[in-house]
PDB file of N, CA and C in Angstrom:
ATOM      1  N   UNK A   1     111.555  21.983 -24.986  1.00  0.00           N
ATOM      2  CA  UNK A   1     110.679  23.043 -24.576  1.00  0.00           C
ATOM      3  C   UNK A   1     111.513  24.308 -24.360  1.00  0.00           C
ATOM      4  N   UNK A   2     110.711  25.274 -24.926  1.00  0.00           N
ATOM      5  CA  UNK A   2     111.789  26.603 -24.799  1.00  0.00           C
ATOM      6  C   UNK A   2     110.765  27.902 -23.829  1.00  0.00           C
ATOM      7  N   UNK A   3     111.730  28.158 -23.023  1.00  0.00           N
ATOM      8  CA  UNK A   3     111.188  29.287 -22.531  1.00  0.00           C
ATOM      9  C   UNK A   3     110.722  30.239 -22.774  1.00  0.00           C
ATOM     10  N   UNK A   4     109.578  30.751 -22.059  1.00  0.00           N
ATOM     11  CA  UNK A   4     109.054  32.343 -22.797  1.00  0.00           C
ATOM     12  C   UNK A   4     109.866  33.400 -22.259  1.00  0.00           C
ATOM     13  N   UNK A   5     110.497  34.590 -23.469  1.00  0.00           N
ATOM     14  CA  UNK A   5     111.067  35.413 -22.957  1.00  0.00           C
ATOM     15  C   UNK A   5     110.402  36.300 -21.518  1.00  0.00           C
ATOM     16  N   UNK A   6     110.698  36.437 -20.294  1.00  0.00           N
ATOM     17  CA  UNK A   6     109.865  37.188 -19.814  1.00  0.00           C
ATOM     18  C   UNK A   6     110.552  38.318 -18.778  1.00  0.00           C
ATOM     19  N   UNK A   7     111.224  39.484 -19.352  1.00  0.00           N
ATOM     20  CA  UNK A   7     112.079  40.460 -18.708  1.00  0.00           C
ATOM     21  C   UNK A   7     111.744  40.884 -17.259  1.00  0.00           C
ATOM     22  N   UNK A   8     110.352  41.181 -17.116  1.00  0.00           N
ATOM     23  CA  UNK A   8     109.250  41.277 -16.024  1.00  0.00           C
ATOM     24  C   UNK A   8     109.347  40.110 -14.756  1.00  0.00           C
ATOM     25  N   UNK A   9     109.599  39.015 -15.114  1.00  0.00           N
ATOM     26  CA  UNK A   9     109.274  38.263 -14.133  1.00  0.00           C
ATOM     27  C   UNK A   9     110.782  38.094 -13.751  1.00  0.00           C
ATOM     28  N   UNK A  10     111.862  37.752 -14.894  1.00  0.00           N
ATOM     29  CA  UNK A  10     113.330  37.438 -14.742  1.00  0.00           C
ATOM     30  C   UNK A  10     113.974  38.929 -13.396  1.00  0.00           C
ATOM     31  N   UNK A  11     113.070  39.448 -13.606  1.00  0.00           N
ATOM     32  CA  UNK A  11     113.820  40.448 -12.556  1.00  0.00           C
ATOM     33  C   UNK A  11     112.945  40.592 -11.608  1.00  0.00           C
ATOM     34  N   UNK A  12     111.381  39.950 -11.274  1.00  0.00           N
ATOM     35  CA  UNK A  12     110.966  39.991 -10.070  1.00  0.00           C
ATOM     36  C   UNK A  12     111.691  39.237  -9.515  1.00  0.00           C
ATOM     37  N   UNK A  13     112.161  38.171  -9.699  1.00  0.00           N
ATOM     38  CA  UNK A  13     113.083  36.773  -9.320  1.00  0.00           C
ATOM     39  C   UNK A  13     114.116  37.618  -8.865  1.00  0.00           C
ATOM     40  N   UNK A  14     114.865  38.305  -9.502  1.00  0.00           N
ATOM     41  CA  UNK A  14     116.219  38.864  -9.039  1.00  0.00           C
ATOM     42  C   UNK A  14     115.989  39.576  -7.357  1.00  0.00           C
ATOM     43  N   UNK A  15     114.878  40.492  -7.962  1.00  0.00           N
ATOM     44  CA  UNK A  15     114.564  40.928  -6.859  1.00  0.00           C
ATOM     45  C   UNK A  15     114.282  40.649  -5.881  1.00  0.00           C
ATOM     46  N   UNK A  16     113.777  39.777  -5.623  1.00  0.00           N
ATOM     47  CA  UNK A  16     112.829  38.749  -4.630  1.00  0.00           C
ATOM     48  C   UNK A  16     113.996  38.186  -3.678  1.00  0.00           C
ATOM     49  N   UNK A  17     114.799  37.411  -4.806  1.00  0.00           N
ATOM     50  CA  UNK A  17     116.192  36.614  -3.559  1.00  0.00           C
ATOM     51  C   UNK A  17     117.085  37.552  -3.173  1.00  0.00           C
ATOM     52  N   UNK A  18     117.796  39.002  -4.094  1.00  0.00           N
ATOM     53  CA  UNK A  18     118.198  39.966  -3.178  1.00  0.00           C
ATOM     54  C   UNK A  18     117.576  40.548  -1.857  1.00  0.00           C
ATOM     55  N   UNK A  19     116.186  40.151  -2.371  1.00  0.00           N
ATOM     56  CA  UNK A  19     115.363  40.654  -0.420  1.00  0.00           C
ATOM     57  C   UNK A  19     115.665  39.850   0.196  1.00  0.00           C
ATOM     58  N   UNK A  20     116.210  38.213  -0.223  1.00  0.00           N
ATOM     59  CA  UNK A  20     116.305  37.259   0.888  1.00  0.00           C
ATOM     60  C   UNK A  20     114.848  36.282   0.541  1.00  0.00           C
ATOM     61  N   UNK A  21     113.931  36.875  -0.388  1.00  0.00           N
ATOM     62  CA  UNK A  21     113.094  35.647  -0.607  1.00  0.00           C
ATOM     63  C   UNK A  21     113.156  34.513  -1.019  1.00  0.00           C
ATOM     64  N   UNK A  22     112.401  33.494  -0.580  1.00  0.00           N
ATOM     65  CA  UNK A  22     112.662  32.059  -1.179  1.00  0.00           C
ATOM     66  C   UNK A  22     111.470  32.470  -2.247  1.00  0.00           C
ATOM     67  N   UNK A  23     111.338  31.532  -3.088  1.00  0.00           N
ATOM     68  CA  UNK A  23     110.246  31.824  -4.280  1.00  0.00           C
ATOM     69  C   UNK A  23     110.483  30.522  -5.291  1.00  0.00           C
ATOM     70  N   UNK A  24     109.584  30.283  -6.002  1.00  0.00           N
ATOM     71  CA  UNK A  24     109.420  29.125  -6.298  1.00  0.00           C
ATOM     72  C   UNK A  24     109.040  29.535  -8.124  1.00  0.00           C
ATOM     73  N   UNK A  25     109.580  28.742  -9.224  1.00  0.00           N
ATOM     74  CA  UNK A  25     109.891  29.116 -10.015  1.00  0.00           C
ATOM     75  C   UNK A  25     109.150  27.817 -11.156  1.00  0.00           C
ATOM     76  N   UNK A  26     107.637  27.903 -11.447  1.00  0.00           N
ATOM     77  CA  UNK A  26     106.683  26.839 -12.131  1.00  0.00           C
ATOM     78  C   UNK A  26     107.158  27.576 -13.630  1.00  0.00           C
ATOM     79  N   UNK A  27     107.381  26.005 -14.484  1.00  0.00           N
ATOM     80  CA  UNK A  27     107.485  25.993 -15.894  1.00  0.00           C
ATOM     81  C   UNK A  27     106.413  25.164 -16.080  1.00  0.00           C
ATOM     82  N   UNK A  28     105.593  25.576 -17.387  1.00  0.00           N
ATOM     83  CA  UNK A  28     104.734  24.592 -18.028  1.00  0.00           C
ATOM     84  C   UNK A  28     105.486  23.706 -19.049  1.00  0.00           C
ATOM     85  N   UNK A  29     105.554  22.717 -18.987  1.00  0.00           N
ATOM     86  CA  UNK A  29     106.672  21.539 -19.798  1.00  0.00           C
ATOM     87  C   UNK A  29     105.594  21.013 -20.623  1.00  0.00           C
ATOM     88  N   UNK A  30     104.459  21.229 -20.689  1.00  0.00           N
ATOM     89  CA  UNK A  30     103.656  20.391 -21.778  1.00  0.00           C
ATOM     90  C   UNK A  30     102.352  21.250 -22.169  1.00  0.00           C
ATOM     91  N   UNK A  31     101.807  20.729 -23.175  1.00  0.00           N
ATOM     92  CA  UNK A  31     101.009  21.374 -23.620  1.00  0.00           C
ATOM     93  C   UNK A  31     100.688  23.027 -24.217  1.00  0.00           C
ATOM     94  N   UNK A  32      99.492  23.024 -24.344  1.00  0.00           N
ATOM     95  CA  UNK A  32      99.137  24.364 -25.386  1.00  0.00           C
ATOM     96  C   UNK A  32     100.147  25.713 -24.028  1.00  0.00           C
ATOM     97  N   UNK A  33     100.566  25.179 -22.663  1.00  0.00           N
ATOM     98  CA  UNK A  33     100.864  26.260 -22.292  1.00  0.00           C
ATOM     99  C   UNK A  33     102.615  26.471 -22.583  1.00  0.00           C
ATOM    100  N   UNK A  34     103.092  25.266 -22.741  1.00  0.00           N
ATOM    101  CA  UNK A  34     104.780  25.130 -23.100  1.00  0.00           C
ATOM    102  C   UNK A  34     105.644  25.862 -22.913  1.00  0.00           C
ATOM    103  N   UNK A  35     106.926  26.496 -21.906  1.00  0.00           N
ATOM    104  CA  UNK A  35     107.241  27.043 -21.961  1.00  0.00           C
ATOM    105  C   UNK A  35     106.828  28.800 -21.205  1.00  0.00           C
ATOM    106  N   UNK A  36     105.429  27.976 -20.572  1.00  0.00           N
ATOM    107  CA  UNK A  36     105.040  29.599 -19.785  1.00  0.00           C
ATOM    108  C   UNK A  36     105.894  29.601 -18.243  1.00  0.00           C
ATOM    109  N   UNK A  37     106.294  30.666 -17.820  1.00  0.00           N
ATOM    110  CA  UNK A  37     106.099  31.124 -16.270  1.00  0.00           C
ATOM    111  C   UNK A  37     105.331  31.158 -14.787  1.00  0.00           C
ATOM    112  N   UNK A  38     105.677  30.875 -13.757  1.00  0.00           N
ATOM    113  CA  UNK A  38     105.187  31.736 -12.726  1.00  0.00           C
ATOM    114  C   UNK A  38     106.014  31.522 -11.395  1.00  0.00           C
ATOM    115  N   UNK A  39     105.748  32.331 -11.219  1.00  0.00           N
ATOM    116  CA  UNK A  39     106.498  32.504  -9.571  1.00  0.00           C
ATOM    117  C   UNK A  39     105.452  32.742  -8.935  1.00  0.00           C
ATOM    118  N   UNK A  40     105.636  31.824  -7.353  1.00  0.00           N
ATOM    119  CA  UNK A  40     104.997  31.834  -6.169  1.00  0.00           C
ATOM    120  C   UNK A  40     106.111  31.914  -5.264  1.00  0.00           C
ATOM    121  N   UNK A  41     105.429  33.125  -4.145  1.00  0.00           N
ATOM    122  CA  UNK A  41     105.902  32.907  -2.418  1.00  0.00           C
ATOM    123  C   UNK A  41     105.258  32.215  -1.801  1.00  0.00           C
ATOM    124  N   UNK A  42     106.075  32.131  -0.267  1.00  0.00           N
ATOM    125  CA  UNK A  42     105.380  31.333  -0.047  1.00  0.00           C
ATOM    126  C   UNK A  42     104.158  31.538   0.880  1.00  0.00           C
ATOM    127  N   UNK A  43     103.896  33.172   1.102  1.00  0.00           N
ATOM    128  CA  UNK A  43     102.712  33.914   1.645  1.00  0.00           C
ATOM    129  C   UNK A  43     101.712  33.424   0.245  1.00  0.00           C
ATOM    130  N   UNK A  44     101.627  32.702  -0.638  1.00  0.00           N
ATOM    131  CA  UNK A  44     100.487  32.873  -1.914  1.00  0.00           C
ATOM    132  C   UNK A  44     100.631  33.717  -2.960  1.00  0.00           C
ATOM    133  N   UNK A  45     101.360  34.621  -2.968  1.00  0.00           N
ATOM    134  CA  UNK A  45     101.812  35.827  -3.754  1.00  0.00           C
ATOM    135  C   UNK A  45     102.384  34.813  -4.974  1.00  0.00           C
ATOM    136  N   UNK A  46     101.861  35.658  -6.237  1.00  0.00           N
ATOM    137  CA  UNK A  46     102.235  35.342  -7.810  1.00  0.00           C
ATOM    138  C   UNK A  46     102.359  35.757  -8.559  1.00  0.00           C
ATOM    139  N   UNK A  47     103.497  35.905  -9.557  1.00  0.00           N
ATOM    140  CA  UNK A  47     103.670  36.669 -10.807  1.00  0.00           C
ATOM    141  C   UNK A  47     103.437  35.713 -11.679  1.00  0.00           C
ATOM    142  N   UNK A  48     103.102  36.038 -12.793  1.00  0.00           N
ATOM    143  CA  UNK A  48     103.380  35.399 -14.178  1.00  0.00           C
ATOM    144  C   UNK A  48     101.941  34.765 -14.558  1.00  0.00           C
ATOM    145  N   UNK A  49     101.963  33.825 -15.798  1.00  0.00           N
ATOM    146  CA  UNK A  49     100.967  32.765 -15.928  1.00  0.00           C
ATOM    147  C   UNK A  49     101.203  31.751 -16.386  1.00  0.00           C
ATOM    148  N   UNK A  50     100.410  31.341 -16.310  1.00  0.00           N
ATOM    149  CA  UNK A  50     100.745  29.740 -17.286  1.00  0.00           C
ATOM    150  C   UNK A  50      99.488  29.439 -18.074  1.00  0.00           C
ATOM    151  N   UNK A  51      98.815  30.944 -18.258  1.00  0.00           N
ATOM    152  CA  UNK A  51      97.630  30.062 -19.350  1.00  0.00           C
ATOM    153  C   UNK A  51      96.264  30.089 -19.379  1.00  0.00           C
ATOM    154  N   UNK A  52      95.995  29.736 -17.971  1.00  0.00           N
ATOM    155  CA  UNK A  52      94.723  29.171 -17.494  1.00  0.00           C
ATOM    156  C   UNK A  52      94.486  29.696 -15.699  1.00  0.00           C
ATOM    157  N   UNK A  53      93.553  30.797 -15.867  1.00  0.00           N
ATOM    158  CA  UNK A  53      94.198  30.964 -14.082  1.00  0.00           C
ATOM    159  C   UNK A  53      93.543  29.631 -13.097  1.00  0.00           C
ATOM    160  N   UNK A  54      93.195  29.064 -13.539  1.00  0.00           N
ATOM    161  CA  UNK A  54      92.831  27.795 -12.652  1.00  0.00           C
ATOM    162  C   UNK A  54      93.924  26.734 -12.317  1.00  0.00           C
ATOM    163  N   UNK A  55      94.852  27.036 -12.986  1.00  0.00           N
ATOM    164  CA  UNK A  55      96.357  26.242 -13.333  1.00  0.00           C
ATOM    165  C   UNK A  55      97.167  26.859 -12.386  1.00  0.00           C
ATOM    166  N   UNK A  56      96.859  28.388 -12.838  1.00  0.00           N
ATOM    167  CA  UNK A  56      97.808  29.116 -11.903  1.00  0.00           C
ATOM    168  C   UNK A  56      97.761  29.103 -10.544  1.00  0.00           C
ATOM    169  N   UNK A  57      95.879  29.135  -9.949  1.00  0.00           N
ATOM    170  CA  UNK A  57      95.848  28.582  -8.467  1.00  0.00           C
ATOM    171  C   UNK A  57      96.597  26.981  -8.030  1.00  0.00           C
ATOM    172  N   UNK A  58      95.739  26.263  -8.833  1.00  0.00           N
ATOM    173  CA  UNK A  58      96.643  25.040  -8.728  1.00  0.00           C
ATOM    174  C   UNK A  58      98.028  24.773  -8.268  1.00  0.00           C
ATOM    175  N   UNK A  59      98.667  25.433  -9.368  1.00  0.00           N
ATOM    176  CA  UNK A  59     100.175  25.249  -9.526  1.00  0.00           C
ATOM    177  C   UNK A  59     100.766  25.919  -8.078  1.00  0.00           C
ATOM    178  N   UNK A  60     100.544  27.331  -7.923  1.00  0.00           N
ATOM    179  CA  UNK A  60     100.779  27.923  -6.651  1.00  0.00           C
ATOM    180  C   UNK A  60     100.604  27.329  -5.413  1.00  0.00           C
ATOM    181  N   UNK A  61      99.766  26.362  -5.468  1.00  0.00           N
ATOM    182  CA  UNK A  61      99.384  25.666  -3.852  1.00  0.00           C
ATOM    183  C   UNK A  61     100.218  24.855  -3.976  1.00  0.00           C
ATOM    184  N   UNK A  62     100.364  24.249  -4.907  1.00  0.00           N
ATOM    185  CA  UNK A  62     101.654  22.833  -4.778  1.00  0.00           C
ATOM    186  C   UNK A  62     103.040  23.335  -4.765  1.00  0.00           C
ATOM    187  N   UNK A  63     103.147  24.884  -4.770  1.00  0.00           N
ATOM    188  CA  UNK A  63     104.643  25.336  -4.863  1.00  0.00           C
ATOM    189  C   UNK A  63     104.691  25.949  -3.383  1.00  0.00           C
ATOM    190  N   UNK A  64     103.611  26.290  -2.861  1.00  0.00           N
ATOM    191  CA  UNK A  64     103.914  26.833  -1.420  1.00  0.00           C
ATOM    192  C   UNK A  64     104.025  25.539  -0.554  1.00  0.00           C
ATOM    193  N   UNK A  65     103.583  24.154  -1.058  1.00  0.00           N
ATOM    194  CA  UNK A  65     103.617  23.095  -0.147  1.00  0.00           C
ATOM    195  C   UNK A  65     104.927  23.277  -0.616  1.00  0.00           C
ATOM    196  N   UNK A  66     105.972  23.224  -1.501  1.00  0.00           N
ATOM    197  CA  UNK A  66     107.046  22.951  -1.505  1.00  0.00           C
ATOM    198  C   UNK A  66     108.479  23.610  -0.650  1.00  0.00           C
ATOM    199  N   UNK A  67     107.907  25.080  -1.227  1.00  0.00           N
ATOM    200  CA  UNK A  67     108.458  26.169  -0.346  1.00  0.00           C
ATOM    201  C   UNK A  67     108.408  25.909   0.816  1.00  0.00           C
ATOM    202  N   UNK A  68     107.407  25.426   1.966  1.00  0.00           N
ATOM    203  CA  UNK A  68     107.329  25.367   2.956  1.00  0.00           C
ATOM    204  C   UNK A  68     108.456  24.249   3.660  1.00  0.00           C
ATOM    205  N   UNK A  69     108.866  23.300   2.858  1.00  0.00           N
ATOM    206  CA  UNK A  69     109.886  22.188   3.491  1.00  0.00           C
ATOM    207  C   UNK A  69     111.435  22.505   2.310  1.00  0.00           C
ATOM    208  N   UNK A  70     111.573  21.260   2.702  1.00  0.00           N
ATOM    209  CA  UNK A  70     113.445  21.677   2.394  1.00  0.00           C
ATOM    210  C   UNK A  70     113.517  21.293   0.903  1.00  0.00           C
ATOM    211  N   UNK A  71     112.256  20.859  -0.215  1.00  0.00           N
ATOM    212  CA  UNK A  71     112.511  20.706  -1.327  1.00  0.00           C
ATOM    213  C   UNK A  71     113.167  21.219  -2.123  1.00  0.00           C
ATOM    214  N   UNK A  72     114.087  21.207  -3.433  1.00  0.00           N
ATOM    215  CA  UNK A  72     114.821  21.906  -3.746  1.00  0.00           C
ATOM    216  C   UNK A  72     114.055  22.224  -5.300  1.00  0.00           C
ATOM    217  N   UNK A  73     113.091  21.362  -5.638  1.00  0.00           N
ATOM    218  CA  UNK A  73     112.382  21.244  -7.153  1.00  0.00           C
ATOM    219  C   UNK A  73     111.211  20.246  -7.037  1.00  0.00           C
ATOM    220  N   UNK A  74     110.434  20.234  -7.819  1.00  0.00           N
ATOM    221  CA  UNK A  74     108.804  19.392  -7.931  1.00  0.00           C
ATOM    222  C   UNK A  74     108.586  19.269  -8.968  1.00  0.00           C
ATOM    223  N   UNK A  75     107.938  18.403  -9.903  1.00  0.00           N
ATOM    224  CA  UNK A  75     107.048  18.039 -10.715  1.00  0.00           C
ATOM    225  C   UNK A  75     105.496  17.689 -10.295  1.00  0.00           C
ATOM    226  N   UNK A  76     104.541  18.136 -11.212  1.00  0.00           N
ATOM    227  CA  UNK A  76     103.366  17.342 -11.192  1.00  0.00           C
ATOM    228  C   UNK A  76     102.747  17.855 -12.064  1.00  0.00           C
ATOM    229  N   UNK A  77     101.605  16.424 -12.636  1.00  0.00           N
ATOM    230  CA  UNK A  77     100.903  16.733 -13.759  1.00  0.00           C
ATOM    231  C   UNK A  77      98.925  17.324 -13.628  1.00  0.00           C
ATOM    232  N   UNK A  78      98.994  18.638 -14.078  1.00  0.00           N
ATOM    233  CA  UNK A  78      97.598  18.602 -13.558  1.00  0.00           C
ATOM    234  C   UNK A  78      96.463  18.719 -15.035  1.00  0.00           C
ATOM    235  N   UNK A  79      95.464  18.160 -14.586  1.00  0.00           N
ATOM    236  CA  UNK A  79      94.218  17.886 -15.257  1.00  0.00           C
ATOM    237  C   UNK A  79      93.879  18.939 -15.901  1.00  0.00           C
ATOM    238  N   UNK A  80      93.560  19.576 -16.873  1.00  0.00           N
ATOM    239  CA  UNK A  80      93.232  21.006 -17.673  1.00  0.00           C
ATOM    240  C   UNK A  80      92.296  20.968 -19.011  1.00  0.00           C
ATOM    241  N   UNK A  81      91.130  21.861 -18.916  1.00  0.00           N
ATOM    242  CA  UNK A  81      90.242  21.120 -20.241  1.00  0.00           C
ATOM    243  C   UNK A  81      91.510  21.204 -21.167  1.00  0.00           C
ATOM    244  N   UNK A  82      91.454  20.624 -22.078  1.00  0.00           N
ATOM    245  CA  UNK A  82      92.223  20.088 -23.313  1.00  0.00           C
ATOM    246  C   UNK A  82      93.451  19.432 -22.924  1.00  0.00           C
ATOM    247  N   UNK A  83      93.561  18.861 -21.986  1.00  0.00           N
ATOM    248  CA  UNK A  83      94.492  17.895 -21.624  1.00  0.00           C
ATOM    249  C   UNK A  83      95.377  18.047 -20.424  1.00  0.00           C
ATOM    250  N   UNK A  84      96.441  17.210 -20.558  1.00  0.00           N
ATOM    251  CA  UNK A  84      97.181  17.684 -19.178  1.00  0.00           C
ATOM    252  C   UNK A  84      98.143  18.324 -19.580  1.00  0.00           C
ATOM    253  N   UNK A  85      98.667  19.004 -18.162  1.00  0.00           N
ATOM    254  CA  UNK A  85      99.586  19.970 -18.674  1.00  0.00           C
ATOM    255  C   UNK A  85     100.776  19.375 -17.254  1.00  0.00           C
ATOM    256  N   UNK A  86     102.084  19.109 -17.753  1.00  0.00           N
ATOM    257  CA  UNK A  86     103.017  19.037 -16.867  1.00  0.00           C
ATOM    258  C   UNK A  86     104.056  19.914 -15.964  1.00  0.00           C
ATOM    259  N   UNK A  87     103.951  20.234 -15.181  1.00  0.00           N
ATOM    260  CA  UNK A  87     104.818  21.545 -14.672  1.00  0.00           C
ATOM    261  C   UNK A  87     105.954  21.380 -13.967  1.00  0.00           C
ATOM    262  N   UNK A  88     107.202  21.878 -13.875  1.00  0.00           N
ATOM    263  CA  UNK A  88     108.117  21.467 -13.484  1.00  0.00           C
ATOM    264  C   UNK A  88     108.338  22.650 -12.199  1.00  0.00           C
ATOM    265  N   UNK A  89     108.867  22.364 -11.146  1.00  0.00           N
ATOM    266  CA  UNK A  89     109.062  23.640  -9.968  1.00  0.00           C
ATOM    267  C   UNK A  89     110.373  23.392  -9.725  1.00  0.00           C
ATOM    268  N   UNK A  90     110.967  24.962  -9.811  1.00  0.00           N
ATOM    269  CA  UNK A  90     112.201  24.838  -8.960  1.00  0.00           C
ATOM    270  C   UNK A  90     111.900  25.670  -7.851  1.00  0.00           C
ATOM    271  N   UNK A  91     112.571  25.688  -7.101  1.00  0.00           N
ATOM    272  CA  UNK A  91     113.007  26.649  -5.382  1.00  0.00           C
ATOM    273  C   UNK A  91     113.971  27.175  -5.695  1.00  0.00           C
ATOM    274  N   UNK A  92     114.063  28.635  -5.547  1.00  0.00           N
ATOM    275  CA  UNK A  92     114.947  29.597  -5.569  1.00  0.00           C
ATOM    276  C   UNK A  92     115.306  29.764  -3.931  1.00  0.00           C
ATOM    277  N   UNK A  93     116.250  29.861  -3.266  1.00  0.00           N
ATOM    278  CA  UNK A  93     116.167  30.136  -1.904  1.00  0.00           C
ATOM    279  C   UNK A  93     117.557  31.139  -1.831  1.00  0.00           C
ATOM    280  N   UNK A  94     117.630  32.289  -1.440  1.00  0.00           N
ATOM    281  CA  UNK A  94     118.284  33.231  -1.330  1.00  0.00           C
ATOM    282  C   UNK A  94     119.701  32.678  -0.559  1.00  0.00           C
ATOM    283  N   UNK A  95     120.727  32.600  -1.115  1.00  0.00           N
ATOM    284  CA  UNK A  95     122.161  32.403  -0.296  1.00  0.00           C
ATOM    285  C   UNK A  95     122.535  33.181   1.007  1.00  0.00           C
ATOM    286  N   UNK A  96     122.749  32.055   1.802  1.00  0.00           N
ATOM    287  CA  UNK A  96     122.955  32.191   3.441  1.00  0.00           C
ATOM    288  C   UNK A  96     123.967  33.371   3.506  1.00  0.00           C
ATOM    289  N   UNK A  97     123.673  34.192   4.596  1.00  0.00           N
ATOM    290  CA  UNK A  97     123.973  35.640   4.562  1.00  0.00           C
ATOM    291  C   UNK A  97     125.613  35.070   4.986  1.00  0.00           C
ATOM    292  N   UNK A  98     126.817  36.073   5.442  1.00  0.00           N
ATOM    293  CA  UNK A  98     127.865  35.424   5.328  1.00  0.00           C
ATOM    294  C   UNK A  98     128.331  35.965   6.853  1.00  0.00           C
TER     295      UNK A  98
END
């Protein structure tokens, strides 16, 4: 699976952990969306898509449950007309100040 180029979001990310944000970083790993984006905080806030905005609510609630504890990454597969779609989450968490 190859990533979608996305200049826009690659530097909300930048931006986000230079503020010190944690933020959470959903790949679509399967299906017609393959390779899409999104970032969630963990106030609900979202960039990007993955496709389907019903995916995108989806996906966002299971990344703020993540954000919220000490997870470091997530998987899960959700239900989508034309099949399922698998999403992979990482946690971005901004490096401890020094």
């Amino acid at each position: 699976m190859e990533l979608r180029p996305d200049p826009a979001l690659d530097d909300a990310l930048a931006r986000a952990l230079a503020a010190g944000e944690a933020v959470a970083e959903a790949v679509a790993e399967s299906g017609s969306p393959a390779g899409r984006r999104l970032l969630v905080w963990s106030a609900g806030q979202s960039f990007g898509d993955l496709g389907w905005p019903r995916l995108n609510q989806r996906v966002a609630l299971f990344a703020e449950q993540l954000l919220s504890g000490s997870a470091t990454s997530g998987r899960k597969t959700f239900a989508m007309p034309g099949g399922e779609v698998e999403v992979g989450i990482r946690i971005h968490r901004p490096a401890p100040a020094s």
